[in-house]
N, C-alpha and C. Protein backbone atom coordinates (compact mmCIF):
# COMPACT_ATOMS: atom_id res chain seq x y z
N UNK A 1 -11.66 18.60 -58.21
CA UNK A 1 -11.14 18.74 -59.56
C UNK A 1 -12.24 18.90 -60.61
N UNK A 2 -13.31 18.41 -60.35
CA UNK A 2 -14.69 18.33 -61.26
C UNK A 2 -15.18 19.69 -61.42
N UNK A 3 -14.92 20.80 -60.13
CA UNK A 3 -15.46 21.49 -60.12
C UNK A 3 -16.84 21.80 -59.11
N UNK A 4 -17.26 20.74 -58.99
CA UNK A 4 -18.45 20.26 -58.56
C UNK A 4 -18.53 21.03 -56.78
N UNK A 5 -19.56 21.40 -56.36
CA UNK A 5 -19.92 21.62 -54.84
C UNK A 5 -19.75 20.64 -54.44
N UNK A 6 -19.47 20.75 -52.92
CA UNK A 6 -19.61 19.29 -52.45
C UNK A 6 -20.03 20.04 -50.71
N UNK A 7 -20.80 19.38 -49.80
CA UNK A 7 -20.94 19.45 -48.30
C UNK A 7 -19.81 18.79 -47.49
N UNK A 8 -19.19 19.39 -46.94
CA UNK A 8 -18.42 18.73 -45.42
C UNK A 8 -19.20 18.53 -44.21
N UNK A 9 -20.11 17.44 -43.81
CA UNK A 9 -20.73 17.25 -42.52
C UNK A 9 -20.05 16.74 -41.33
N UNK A 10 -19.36 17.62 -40.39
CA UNK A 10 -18.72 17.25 -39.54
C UNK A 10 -19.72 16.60 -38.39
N UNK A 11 -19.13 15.01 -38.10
CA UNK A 11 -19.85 13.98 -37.04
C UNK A 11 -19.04 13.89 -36.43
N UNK A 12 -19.39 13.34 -34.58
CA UNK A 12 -18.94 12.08 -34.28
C UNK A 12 -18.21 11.11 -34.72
N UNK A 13 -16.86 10.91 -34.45
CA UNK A 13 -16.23 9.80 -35.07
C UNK A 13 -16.60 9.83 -36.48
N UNK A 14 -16.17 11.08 -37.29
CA UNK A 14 -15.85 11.21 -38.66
C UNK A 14 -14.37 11.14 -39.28
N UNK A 15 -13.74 10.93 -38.44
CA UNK A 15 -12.45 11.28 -38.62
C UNK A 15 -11.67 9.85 -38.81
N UNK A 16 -12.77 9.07 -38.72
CA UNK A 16 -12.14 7.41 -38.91
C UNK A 16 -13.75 6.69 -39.42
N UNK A 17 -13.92 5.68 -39.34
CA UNK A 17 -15.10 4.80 -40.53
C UNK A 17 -15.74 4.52 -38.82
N UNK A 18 -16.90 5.13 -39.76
CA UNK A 18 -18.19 5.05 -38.57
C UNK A 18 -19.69 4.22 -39.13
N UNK A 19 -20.23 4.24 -38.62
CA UNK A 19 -21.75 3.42 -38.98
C UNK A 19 -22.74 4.33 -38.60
N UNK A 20 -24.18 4.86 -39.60
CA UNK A 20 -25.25 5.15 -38.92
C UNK A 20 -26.32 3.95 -39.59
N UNK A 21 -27.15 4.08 -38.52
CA UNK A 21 -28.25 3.54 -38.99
C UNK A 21 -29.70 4.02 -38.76
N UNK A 22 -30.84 4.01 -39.70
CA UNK A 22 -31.81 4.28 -39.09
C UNK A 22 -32.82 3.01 -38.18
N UNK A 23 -33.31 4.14 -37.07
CA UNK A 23 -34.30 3.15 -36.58
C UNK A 23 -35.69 3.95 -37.38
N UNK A 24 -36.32 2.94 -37.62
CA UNK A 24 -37.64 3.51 -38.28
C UNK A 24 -38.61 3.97 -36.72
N UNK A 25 -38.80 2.97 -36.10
CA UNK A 25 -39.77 3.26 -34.85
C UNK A 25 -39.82 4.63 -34.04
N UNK A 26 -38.21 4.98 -33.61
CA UNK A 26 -38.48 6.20 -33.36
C UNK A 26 -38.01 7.45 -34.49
N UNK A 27 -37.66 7.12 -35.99
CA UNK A 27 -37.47 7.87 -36.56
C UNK A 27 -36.07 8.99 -36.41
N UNK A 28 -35.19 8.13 -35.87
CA UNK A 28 -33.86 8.50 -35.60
C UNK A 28 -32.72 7.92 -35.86
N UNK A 29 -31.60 8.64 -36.61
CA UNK A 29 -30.24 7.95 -36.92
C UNK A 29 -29.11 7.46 -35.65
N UNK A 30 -28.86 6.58 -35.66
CA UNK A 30 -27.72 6.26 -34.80
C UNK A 30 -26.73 6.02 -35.52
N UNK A 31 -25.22 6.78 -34.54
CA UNK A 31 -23.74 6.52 -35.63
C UNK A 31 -23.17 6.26 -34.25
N UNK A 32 -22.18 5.42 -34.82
CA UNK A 32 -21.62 5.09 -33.69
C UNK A 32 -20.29 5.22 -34.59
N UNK A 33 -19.12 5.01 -33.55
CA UNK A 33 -18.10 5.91 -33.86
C UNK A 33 -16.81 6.29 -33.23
N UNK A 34 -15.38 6.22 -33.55
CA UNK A 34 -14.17 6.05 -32.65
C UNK A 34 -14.40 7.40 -31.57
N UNK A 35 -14.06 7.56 -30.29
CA UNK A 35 -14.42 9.33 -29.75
C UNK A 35 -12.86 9.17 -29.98
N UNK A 36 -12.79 10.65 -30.27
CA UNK A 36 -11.33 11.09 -29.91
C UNK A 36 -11.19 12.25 -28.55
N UNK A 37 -10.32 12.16 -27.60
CA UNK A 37 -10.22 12.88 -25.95
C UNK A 37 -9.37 13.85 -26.60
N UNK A 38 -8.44 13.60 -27.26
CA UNK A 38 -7.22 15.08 -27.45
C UNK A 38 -7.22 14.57 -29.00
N UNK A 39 -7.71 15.29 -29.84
CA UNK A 39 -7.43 15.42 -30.97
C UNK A 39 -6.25 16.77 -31.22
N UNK A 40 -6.39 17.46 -30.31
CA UNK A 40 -5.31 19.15 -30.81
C UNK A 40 -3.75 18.86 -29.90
N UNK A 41 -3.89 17.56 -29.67
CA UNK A 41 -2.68 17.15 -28.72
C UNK A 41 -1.48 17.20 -29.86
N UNK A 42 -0.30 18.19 -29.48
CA UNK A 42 0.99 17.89 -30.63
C UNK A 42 1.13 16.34 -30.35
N UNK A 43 1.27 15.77 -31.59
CA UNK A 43 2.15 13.97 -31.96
C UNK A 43 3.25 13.53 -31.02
N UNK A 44 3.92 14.73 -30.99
CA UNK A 44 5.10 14.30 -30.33
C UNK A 44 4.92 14.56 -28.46
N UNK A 45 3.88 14.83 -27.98
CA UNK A 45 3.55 15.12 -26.67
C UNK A 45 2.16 13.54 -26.33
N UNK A 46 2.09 13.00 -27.50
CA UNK A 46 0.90 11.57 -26.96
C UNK A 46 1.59 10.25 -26.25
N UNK A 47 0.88 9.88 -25.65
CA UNK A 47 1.84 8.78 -24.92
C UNK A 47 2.35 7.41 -25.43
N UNK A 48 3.38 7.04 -24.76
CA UNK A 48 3.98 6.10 -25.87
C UNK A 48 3.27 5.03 -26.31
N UNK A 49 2.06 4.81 -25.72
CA UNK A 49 1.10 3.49 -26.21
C UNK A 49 0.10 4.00 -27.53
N UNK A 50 0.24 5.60 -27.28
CA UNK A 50 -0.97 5.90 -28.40
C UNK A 50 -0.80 5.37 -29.62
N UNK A 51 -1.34 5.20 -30.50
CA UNK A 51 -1.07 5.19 -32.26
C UNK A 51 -1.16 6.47 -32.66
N UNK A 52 -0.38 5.74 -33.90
CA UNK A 52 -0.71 7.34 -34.91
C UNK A 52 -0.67 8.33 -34.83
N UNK A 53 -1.30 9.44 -34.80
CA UNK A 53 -1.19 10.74 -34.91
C UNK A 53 -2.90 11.25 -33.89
N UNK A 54 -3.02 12.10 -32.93
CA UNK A 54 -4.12 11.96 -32.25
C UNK A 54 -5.53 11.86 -32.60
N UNK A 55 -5.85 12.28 -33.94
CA UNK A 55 -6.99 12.11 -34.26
C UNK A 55 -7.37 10.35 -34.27
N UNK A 56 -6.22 9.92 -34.30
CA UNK A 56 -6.63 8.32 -34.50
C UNK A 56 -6.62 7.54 -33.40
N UNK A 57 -6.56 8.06 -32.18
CA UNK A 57 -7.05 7.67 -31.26
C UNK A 57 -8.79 6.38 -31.38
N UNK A 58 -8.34 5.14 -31.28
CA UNK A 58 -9.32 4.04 -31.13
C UNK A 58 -9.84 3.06 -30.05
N UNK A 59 -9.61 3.44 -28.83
CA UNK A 59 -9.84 2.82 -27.50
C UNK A 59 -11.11 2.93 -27.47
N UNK A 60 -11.73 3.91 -27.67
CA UNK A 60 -13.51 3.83 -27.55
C UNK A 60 -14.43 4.13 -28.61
N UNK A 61 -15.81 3.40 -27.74
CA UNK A 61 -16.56 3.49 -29.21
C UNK A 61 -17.78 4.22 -28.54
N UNK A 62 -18.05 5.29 -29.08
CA UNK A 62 -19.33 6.12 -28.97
C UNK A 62 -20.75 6.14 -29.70
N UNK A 63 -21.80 6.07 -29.25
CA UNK A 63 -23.05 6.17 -29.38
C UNK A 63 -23.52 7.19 -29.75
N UNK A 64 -24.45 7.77 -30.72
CA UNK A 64 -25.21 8.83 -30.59
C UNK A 64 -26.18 9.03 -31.86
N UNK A 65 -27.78 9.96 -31.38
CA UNK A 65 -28.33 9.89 -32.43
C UNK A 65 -28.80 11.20 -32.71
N UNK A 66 -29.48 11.26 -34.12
CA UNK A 66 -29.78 12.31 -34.29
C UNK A 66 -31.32 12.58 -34.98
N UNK A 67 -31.80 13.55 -35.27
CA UNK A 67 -33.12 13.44 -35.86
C UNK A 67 -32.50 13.91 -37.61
N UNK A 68 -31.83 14.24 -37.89
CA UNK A 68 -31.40 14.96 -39.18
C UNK A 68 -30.33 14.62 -39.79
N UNK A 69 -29.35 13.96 -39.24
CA UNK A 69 -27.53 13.67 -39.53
C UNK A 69 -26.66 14.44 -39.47
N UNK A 70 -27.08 16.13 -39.10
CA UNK A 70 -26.79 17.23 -38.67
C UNK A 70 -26.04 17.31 -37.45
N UNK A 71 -27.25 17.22 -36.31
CA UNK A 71 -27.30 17.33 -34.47
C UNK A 71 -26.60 16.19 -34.34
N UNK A 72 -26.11 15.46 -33.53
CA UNK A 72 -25.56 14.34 -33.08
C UNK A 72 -25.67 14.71 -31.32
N UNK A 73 -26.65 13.98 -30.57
CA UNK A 73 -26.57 13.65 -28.92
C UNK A 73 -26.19 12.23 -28.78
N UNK A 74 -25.02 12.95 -27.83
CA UNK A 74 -24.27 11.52 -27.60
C UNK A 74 -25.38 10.57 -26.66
N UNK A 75 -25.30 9.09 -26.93
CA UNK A 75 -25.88 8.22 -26.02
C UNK A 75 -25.27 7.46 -24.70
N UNK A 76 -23.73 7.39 -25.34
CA UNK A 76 -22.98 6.85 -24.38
C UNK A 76 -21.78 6.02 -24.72
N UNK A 77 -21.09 5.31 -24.13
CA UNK A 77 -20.43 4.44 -24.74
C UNK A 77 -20.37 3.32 -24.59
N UNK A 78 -20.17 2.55 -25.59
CA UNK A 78 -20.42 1.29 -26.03
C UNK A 78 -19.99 0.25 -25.94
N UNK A 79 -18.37 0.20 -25.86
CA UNK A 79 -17.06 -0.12 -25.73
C UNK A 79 -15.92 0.61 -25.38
N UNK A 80 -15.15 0.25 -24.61
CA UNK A 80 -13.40 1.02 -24.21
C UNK A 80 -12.87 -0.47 -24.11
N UNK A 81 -11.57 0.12 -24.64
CA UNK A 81 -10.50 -0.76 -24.15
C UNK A 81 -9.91 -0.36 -22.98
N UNK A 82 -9.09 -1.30 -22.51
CA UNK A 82 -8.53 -0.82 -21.07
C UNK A 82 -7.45 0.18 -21.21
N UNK A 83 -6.61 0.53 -22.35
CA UNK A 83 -5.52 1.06 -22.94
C UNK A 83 -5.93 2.26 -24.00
N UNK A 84 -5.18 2.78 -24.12
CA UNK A 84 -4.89 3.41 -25.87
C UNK A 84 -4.85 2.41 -26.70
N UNK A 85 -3.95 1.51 -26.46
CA UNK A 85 -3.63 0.84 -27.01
C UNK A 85 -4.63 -0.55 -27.38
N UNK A 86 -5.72 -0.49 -26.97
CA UNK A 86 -6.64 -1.63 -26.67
C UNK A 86 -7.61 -1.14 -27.82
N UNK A 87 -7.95 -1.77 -28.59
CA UNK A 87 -8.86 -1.09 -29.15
C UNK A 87 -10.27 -1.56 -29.60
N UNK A 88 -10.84 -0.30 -29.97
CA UNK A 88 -12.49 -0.82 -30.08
C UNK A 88 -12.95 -0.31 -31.54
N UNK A 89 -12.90 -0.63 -32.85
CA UNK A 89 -13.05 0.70 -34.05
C UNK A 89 -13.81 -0.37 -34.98
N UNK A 90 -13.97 0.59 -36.35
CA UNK A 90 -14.37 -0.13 -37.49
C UNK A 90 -15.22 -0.66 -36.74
N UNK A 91 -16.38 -0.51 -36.35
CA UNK A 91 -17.56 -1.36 -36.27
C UNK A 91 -19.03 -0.93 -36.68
N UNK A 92 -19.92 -2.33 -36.47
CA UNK A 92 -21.14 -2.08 -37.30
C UNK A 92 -22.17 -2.59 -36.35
N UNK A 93 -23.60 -2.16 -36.60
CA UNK A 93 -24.72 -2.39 -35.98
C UNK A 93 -25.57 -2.98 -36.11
N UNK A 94 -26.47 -3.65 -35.62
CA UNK A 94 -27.97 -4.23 -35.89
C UNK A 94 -28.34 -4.33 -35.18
N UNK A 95 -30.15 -3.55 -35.26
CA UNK A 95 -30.79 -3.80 -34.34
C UNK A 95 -31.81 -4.53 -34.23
N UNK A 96 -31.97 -5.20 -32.92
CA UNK A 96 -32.73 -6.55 -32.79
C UNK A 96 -33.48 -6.42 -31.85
N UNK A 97 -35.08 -6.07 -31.94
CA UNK A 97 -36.08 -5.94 -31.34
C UNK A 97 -35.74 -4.96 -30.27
N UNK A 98 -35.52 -4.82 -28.92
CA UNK A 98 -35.12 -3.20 -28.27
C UNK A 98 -33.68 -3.23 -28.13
N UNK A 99 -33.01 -4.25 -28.30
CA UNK A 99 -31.43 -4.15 -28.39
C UNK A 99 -30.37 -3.90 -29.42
N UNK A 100 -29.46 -3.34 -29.11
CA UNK A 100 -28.44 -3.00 -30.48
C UNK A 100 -27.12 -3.73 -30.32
N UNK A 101 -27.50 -4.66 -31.08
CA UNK A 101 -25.51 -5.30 -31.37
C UNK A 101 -24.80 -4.94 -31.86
N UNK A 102 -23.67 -5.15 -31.31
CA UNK A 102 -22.60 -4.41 -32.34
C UNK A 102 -21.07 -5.19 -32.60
N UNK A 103 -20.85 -5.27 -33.79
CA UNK A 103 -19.89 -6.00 -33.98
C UNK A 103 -18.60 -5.34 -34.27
N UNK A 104 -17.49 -5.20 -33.20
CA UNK A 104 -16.03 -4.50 -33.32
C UNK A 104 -14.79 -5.23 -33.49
N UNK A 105 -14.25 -4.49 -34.45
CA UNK A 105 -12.85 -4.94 -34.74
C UNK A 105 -11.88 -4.77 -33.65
N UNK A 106 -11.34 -5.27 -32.68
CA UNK A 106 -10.90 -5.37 -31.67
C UNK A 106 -9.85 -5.66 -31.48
N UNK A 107 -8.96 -5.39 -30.14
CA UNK A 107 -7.40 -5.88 -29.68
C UNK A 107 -7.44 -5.52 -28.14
N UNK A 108 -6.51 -6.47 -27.91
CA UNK A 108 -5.68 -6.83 -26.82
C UNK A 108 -5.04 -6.59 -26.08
N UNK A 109 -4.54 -6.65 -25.52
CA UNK A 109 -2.70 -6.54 -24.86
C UNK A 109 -1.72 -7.29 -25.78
N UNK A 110 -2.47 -7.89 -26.77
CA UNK A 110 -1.32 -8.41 -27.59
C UNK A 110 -1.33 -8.58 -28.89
N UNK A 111 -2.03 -7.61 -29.18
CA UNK A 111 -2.62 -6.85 -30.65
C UNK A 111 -1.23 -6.12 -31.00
N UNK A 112 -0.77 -6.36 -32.31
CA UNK A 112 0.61 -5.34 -32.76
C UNK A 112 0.20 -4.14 -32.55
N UNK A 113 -0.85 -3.41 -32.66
CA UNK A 113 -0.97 -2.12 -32.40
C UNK A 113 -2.37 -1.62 -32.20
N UNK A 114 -3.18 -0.40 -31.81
CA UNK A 114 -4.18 -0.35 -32.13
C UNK A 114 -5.33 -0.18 -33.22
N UNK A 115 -4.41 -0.28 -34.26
CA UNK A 115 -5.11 -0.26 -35.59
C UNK A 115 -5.11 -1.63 -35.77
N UNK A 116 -3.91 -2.51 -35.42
CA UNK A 116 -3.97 -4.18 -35.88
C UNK A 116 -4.66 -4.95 -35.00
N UNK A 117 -6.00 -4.76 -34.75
CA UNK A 117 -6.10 -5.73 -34.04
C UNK A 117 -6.02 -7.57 -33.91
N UNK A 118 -6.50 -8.23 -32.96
CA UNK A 118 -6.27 -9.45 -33.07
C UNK A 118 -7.72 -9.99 -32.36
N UNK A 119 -8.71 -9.14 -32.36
CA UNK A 119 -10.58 -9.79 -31.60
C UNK A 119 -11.24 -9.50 -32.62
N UNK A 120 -12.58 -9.78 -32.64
CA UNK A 120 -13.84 -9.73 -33.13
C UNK A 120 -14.38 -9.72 -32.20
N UNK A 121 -15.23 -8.78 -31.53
CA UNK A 121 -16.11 -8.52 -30.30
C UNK A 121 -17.22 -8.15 -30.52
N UNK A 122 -18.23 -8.63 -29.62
CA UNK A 122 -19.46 -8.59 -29.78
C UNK A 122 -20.06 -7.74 -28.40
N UNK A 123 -20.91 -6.61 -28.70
CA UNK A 123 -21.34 -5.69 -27.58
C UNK A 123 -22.99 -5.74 -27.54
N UNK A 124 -23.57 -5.46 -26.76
CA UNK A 124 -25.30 -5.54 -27.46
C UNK A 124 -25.39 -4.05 -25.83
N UNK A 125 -26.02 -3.14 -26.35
CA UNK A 125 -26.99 -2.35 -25.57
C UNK A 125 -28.28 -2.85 -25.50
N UNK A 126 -28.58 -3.17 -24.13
CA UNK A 126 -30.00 -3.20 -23.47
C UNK A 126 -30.89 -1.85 -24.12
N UNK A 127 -31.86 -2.73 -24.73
CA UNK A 127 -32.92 -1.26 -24.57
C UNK A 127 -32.41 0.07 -24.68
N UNK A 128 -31.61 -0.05 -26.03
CA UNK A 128 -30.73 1.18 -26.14
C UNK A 128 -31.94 2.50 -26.63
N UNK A 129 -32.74 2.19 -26.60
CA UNK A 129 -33.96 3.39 -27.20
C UNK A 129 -34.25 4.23 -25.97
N UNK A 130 -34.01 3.55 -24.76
CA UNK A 130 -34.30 3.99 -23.28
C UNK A 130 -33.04 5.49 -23.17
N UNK A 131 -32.07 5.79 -23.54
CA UNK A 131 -30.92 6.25 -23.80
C UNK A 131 -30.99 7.27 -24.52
N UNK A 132 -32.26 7.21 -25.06
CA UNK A 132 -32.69 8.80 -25.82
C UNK A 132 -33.55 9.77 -25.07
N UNK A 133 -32.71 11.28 -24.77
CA UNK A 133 -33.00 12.02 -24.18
C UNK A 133 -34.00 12.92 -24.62
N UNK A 134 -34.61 12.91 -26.10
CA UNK A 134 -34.99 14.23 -26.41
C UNK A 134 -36.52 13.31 -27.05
């Protein structure tokens, strides 16, 4: 409405609230981030445990870094739930000497849904710097 330019940078788990962070040591961003498997899936063809609409798919949480905020190489993943319905999202990072913790908003089997969860989970990658390919 301003008028104003603006950039669209399409990421990794942009499509829901993601985290980057820099590591200074090797001079690289990490975002971590919901993956989505079928985002072009019609609504009415997802299975009955999914949430929402497919982009909102939240069972896993993906890794990846970049040198620019541009490139994104995936690292791996971080967290899955056992379900669709299980979920792993909204989470954040810190890193602590060669390891990365990570703190996720989480659910259950007995979470109202996968957006509601009912955990606070705690993940840490070993020597997640080992995980960079380039």
């Amino acid at each position: 409405p301003a008028g104003d330019s603006f950039l669209f940078v399409p990421c990794p788990g942009g499509q829901m609230r993601f985290h980057i962070l820099y590591d200074e040591p090797t001079k690289l961003y990490w975002l971590l981030g919901s993956v989505a498997t079928d985002s072009t899936c019609r609504p009415d063809r997802l299975p009955e445990k999914r949430y929402n609409l497919p982009n909102n798919e939240r069972h896993i949480q993906g890794l990846h870094y970049s040198t620019n905020c541009f490139d994104w190489i995936p690292a791996g993943i971080v967290a899955k739930g056992n379900t669709p319905g299980e979920s792993r999202h909204y989470a954040s990072m810190v890193i602590d000497g060669d390891d990365l913790h990570v703190l996720s908003r989480s659910g259950d089997y007995r979470a109202k849904s996968a957006h509601d969860g009912n955990l606070i989970t705690v993940h840490t990658v070993q020597h997640f710097r080992d995980l960079i390919l380039i």
